[in-house]
Protein backbone atom coordinates (compact mmCIF):
# COMPACT_ATOMS: atom_id res chain seq x y z
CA UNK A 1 52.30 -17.88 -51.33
CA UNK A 2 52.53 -14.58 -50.37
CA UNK A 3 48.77 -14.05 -52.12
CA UNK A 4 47.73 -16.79 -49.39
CA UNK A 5 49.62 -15.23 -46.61
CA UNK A 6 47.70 -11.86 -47.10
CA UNK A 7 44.37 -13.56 -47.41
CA UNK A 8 44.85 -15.39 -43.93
CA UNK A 9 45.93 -12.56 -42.04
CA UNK A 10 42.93 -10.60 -43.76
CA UNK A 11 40.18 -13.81 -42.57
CA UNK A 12 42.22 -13.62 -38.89
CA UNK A 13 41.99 -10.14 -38.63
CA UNK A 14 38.10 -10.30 -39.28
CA UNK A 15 37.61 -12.67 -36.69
CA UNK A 16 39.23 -10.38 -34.17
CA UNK A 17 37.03 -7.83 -35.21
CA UNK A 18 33.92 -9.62 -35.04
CA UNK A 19 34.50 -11.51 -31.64
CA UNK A 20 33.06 -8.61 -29.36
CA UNK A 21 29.63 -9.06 -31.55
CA UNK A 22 29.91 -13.11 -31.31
CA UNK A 23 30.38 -13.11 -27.24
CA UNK A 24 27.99 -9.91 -26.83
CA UNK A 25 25.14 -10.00 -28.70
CA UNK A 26 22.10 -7.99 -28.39
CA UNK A 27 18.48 -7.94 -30.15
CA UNK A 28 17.14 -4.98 -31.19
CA UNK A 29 14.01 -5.82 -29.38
CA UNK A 30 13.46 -8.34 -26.16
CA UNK A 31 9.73 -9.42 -25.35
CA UNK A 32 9.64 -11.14 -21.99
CA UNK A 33 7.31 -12.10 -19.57
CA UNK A 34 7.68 -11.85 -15.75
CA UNK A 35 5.60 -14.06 -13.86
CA UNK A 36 5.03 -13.94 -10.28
CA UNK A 37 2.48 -16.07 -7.64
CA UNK A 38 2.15 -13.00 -5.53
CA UNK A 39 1.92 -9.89 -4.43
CA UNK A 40 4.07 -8.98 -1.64
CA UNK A 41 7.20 -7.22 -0.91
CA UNK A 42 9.99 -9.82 -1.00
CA UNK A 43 8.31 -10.96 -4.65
CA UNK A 44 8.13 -7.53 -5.26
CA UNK A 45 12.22 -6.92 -5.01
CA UNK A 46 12.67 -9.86 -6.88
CA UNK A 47 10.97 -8.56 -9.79
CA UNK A 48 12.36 -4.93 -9.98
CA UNK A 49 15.59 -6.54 -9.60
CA UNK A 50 14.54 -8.16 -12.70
CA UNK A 51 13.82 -4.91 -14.73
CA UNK A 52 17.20 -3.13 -13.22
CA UNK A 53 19.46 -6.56 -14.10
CA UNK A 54 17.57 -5.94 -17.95
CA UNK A 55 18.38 -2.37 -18.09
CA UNK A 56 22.24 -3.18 -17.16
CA UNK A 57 22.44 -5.46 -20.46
CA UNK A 58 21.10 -2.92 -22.22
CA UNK A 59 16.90 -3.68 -22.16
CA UNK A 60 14.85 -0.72 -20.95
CA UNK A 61 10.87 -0.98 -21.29
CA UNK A 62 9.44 1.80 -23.68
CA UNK A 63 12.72 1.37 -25.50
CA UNK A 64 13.83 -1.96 -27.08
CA UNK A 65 12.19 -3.80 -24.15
CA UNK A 66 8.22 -5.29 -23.67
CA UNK A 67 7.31 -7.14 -20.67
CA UNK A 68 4.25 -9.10 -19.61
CA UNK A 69 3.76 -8.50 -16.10
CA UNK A 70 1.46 -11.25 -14.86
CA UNK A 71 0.34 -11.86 -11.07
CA UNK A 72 -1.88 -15.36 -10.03
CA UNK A 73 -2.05 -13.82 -6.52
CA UNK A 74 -1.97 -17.08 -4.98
CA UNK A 75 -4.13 -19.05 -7.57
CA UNK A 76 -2.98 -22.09 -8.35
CA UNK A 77 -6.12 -22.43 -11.30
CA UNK A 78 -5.19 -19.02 -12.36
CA UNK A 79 -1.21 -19.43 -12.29
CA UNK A 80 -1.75 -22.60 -15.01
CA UNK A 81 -4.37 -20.37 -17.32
CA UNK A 82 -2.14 -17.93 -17.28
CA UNK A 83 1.32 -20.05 -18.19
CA UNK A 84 -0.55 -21.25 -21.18
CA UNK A 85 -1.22 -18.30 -21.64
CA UNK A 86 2.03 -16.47 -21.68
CA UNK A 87 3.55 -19.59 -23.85
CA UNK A 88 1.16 -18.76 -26.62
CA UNK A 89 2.41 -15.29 -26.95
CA UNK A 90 5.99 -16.81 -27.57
CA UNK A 91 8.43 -14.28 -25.59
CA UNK A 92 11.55 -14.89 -25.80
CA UNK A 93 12.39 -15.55 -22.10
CA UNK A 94 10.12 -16.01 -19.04
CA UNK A 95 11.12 -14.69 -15.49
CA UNK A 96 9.36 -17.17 -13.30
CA UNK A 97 9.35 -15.54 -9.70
CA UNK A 98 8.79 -18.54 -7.14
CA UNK A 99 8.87 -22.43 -7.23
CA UNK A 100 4.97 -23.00 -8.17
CA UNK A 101 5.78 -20.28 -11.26
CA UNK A 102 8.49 -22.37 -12.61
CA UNK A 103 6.76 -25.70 -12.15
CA UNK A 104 3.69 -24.23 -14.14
CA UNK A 105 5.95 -23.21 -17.15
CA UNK A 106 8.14 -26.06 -17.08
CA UNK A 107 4.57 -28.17 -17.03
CA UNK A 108 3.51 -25.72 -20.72
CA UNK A 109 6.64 -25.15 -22.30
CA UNK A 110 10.18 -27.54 -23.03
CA UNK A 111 11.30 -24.98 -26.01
CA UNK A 112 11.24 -21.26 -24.56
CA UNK A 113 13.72 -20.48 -22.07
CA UNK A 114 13.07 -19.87 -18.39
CA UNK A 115 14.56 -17.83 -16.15
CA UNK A 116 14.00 -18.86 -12.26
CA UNK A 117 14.45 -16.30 -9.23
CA UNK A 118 13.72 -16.98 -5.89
CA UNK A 119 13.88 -20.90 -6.07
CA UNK A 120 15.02 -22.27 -2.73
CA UNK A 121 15.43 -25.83 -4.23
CA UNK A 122 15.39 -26.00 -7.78
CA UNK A 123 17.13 -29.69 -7.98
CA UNK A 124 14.16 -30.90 -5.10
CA UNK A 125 11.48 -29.09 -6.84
CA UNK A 126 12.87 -31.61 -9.76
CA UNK A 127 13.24 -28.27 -11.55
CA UNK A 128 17.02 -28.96 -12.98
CA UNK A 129 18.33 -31.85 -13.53
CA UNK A 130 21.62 -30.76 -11.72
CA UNK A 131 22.94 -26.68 -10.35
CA UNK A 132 25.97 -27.11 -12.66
CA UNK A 133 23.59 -28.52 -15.87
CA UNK A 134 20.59 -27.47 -15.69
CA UNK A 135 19.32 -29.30 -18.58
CA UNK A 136 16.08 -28.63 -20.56
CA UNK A 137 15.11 -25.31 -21.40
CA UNK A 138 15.85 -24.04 -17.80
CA UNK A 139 18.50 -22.28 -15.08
CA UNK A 140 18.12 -18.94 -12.77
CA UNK A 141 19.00 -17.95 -9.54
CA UNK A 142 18.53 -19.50 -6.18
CA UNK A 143 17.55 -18.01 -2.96
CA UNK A 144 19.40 -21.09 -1.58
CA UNK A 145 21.57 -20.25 1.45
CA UNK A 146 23.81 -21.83 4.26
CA UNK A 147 20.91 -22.49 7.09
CA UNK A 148 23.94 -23.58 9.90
CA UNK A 149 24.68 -19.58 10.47
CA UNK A 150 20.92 -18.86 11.14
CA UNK A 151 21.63 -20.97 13.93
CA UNK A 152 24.51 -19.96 15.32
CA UNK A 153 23.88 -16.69 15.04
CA UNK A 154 20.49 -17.08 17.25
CA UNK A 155 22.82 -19.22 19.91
CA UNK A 156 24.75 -16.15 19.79
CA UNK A 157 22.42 -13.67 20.17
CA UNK A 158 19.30 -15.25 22.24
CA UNK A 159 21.35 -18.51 23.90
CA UNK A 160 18.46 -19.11 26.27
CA UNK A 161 16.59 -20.80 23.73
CA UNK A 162 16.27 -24.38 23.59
CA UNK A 163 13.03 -25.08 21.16
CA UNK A 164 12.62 -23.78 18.03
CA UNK A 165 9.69 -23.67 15.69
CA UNK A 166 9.07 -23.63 12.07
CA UNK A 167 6.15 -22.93 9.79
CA UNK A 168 5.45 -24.28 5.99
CA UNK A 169 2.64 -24.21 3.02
CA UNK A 170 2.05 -27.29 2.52
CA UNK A 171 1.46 -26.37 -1.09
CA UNK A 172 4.62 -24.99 -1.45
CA UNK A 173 7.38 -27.60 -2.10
CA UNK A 174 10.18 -25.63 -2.04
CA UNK A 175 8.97 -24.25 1.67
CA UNK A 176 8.55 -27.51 2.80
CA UNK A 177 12.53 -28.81 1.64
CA UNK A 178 13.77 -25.47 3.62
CA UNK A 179 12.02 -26.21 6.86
CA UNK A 180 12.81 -29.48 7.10
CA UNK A 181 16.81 -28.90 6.15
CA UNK A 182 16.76 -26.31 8.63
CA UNK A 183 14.69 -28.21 11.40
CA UNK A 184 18.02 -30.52 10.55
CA UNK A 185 20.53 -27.91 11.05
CA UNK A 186 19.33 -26.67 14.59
CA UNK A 187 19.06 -30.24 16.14
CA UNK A 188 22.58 -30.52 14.62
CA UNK A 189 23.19 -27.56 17.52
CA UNK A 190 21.44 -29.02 20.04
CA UNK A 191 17.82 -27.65 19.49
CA UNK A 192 14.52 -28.96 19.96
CA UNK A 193 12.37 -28.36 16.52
CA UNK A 194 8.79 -28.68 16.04
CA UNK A 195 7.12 -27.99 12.88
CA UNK A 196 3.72 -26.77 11.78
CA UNK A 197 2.19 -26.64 8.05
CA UNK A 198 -0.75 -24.50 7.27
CA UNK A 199 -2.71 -24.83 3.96
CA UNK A 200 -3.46 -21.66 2.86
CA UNK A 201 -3.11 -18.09 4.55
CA UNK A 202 -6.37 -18.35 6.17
CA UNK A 203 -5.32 -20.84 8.83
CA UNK A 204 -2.18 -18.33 9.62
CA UNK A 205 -3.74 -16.60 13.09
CA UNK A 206 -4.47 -20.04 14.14
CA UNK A 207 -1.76 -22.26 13.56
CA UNK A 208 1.08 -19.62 14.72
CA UNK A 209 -0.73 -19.31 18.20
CA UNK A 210 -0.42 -22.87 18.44
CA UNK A 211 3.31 -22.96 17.74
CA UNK A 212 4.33 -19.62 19.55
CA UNK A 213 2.53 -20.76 22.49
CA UNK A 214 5.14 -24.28 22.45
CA UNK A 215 8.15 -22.99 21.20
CA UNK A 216 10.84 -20.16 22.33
CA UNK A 217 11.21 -18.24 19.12
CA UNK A 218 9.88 -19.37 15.28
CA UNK A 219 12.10 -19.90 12.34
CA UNK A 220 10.43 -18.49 8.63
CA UNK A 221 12.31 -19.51 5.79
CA UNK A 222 10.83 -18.19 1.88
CA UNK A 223 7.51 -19.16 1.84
CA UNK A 224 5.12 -17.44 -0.25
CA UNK A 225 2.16 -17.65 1.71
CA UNK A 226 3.18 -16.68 4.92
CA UNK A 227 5.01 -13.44 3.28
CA UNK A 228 1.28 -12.64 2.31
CA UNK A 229 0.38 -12.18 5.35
CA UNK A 230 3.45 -12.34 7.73
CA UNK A 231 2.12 -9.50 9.34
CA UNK A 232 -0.64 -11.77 11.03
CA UNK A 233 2.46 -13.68 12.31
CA UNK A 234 3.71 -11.15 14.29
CA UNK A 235 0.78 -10.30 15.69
CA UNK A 236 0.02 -13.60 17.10
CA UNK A 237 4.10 -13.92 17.82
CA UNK A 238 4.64 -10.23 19.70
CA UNK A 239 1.36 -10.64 21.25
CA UNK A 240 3.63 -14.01 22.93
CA UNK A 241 6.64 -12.34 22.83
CA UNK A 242 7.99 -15.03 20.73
CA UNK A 243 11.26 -14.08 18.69
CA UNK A 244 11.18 -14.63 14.44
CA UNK A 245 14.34 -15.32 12.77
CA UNK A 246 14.22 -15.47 9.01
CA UNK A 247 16.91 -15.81 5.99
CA UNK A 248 14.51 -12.61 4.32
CA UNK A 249 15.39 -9.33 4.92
CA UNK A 250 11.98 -8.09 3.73
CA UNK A 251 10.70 -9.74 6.62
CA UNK A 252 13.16 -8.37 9.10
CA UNK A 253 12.33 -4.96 7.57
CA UNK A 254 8.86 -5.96 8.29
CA UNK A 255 9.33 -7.01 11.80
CA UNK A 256 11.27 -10.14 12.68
CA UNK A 257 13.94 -9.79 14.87
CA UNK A 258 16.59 -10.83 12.59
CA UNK A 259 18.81 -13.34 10.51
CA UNK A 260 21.79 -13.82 8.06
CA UNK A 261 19.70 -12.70 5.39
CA UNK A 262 19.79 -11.90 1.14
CA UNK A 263 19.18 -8.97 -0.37
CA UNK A 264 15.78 -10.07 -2.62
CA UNK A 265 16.44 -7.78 -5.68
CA UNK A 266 19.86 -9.21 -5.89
CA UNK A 267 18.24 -12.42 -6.83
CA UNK A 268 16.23 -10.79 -9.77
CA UNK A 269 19.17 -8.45 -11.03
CA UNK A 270 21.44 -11.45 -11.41
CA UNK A 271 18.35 -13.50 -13.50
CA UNK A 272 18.33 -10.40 -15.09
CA UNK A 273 22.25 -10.28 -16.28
CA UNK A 274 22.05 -13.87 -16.96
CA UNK A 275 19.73 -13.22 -19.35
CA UNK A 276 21.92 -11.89 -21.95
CA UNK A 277 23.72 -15.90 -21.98
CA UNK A 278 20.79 -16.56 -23.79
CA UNK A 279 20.65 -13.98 -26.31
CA UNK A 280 23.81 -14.63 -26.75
CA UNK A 281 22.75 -17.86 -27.68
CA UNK A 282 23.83 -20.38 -24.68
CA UNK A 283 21.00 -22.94 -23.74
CA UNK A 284 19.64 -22.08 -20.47
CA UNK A 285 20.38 -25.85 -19.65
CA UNK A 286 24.18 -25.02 -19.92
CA UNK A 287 23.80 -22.15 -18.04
CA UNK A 288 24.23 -23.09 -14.15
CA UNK A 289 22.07 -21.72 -11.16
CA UNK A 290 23.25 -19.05 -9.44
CA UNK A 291 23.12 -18.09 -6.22
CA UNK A 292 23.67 -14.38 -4.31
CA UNK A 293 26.80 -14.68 -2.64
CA UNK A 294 27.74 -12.57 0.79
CA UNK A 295 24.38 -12.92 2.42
CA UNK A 296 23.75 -10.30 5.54
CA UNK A 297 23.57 -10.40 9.54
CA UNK A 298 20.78 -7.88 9.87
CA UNK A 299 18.76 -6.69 13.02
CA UNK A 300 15.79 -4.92 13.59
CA UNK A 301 16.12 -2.26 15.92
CA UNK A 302 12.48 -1.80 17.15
CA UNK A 303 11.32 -5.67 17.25
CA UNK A 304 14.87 -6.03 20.12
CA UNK A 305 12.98 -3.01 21.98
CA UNK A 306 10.00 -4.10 21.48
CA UNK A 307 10.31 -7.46 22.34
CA UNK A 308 13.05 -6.54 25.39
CA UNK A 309 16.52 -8.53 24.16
CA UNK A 310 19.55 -7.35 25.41
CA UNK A 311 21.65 -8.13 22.27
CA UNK A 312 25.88 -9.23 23.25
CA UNK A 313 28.01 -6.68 21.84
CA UNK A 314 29.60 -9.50 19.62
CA UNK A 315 25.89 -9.76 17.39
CA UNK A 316 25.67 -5.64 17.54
CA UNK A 317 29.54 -5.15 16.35
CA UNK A 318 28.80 -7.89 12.88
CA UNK A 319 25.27 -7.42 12.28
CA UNK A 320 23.60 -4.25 10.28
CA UNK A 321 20.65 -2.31 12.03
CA UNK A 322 18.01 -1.79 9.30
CA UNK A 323 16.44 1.19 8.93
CA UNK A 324 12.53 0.62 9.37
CA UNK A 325 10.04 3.48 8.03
């Protein structure tokens, strides 16, 4: 008996021991692949986030860490080549910045595990099966947010207005689910919406003259496209003195007036932590989405000169001025 006694508290105390290895696990080397539709600098956050959320588990490039960094820049032909692409080379997780990039790998692979960030919708985008179960060989983080407080915050801060405007790519599924939930939530307040698709962003001068010149300020929620070339935007927008609003504070930075906004490399440096789930060996379709919590009331200081608001001292004393280079 006592032979048996010693040999159990020997087997318990070795499971002790090992449990920080069990729940923690790390390879000695990772080999991922970060995929991205884009170039431009919300994308860009997102995907340095990525490489800082990596480092914090312990995964630094030139170390124990290889990425493939691919780019489709807005190809849609390209984006597919280069999923197939990526599959072959077997990594063991793929970052897939953007709705289109996830749909493309979910499309060429069902067995290696993908990591989402920046996917308004995932559940829509018939991405996941659910947030809390992902299912499949899927999860990440969503750039998902309450769309009521962009709202109320512009009824605080510009409460003249009475139509509002939104813009989509009509390519872009996710883009298209966020305007039309947040068309939803300003009629809930009492606004007038109307809302304007463009197909690519060649037809961007041309179809936000048409909506500036009908609407009291424009609503941009995270579309791909017209971050390419937002700047066109405000051109066509200051040029009407037409307010932008936006739930992207790269865009704010850039030149929109403001929004309750989420920081964009947040989104990548939590896909990044929730990485090591996998490695430690949880399927990514147990793993549920995220989402970045505590989003932002920020203002830009130089489009509310430019553009001549007189903010209330209620939106100055809760909302952060960014600085702008």
């Amino acid at each position: 008996m006592k032979q048996f006694i010693k040999g159990f508290i020997a087997f318990v105390f070795a499971l002790v021991t090992l449990s920080p290895l069990v729940t923690s696990a790390q390879e000695d080397e990772l080999n991922v692949a970060i995929v991205q539709l884009v170039s431009h600098p919300s994308l860009d956050d997102i995907n340095a986030g990525i490489i800082e959320g990596l480092a914090e588990i312990g995964y630094e490039e030139g170390n124990n860490l290889t990425i493939n960094q691919q780019n489709s820049e807005g190809d849609m032909n390209l984006l597919n080549t280069i999923a197939n692409q990526v599959v072959s080379e077997d990594p063991d997780v793929i970052f897939a910045i953007t709705t289109p990039v996830a749909q493309a790998f979910q499309n060429a692979t069902d067995e290696i595990p993908i990591m989402m960030a920046g996917i308004t919708d995932p559940v829509g985008a018939m991405l996941v099966e659910s947030i809390e179960a992902p299912g499949a060989n899927i999860t990440g983080v969503s750039d998902a947010m309450s769309l009521d407080v962009q709202f109320e915050l512009l009824q605080e801060m510009l409460p003249e207005v009475s139509k509002v405007g939104f813009m989509y790519s009509t390519n872009e599924d996710n883009s298209q689910l966020e305007v039309e939930a947040a068309a939803a939530a300003a009629e809930e307040l009492g606004y007038e919406t109307q809302i304007e698709g463009l197909s690519s962003a060649l037809d961007m001068q041309m179809v936000g003259q048409n909506l500036a010149s009908q609407v009291d300020v424009i609503f941009i929620g995270a579309d791909n496209t017209i971050a390419s070339s937002f700047a066109t935007l405000l051109d066509v927008t200051d040029s009407e003195n037409i307010p932008v609003i936006t739930t992207i504070s790269d865009m704010i930075e850039q030149g929109a007036l403001g929004g309750v906004a989420i920081n964009q490399k947040q989104i990548g440096y939590q896909a990044g932590l929730m990485t090591q789930e996998i490695i430690d060996g949880t399927n990514p379709g147990e793993i549920p989405v995220q989402f970045v919590e505590n989003p932002d009331t920020l203002i830009n200081p130089e489009t509310v000169e430019r553009l001549g608001i007189e903010l209330p001292e209620s939106v100055k004393e809760k909302a952060t001025m960014i600085e702008v280079e």
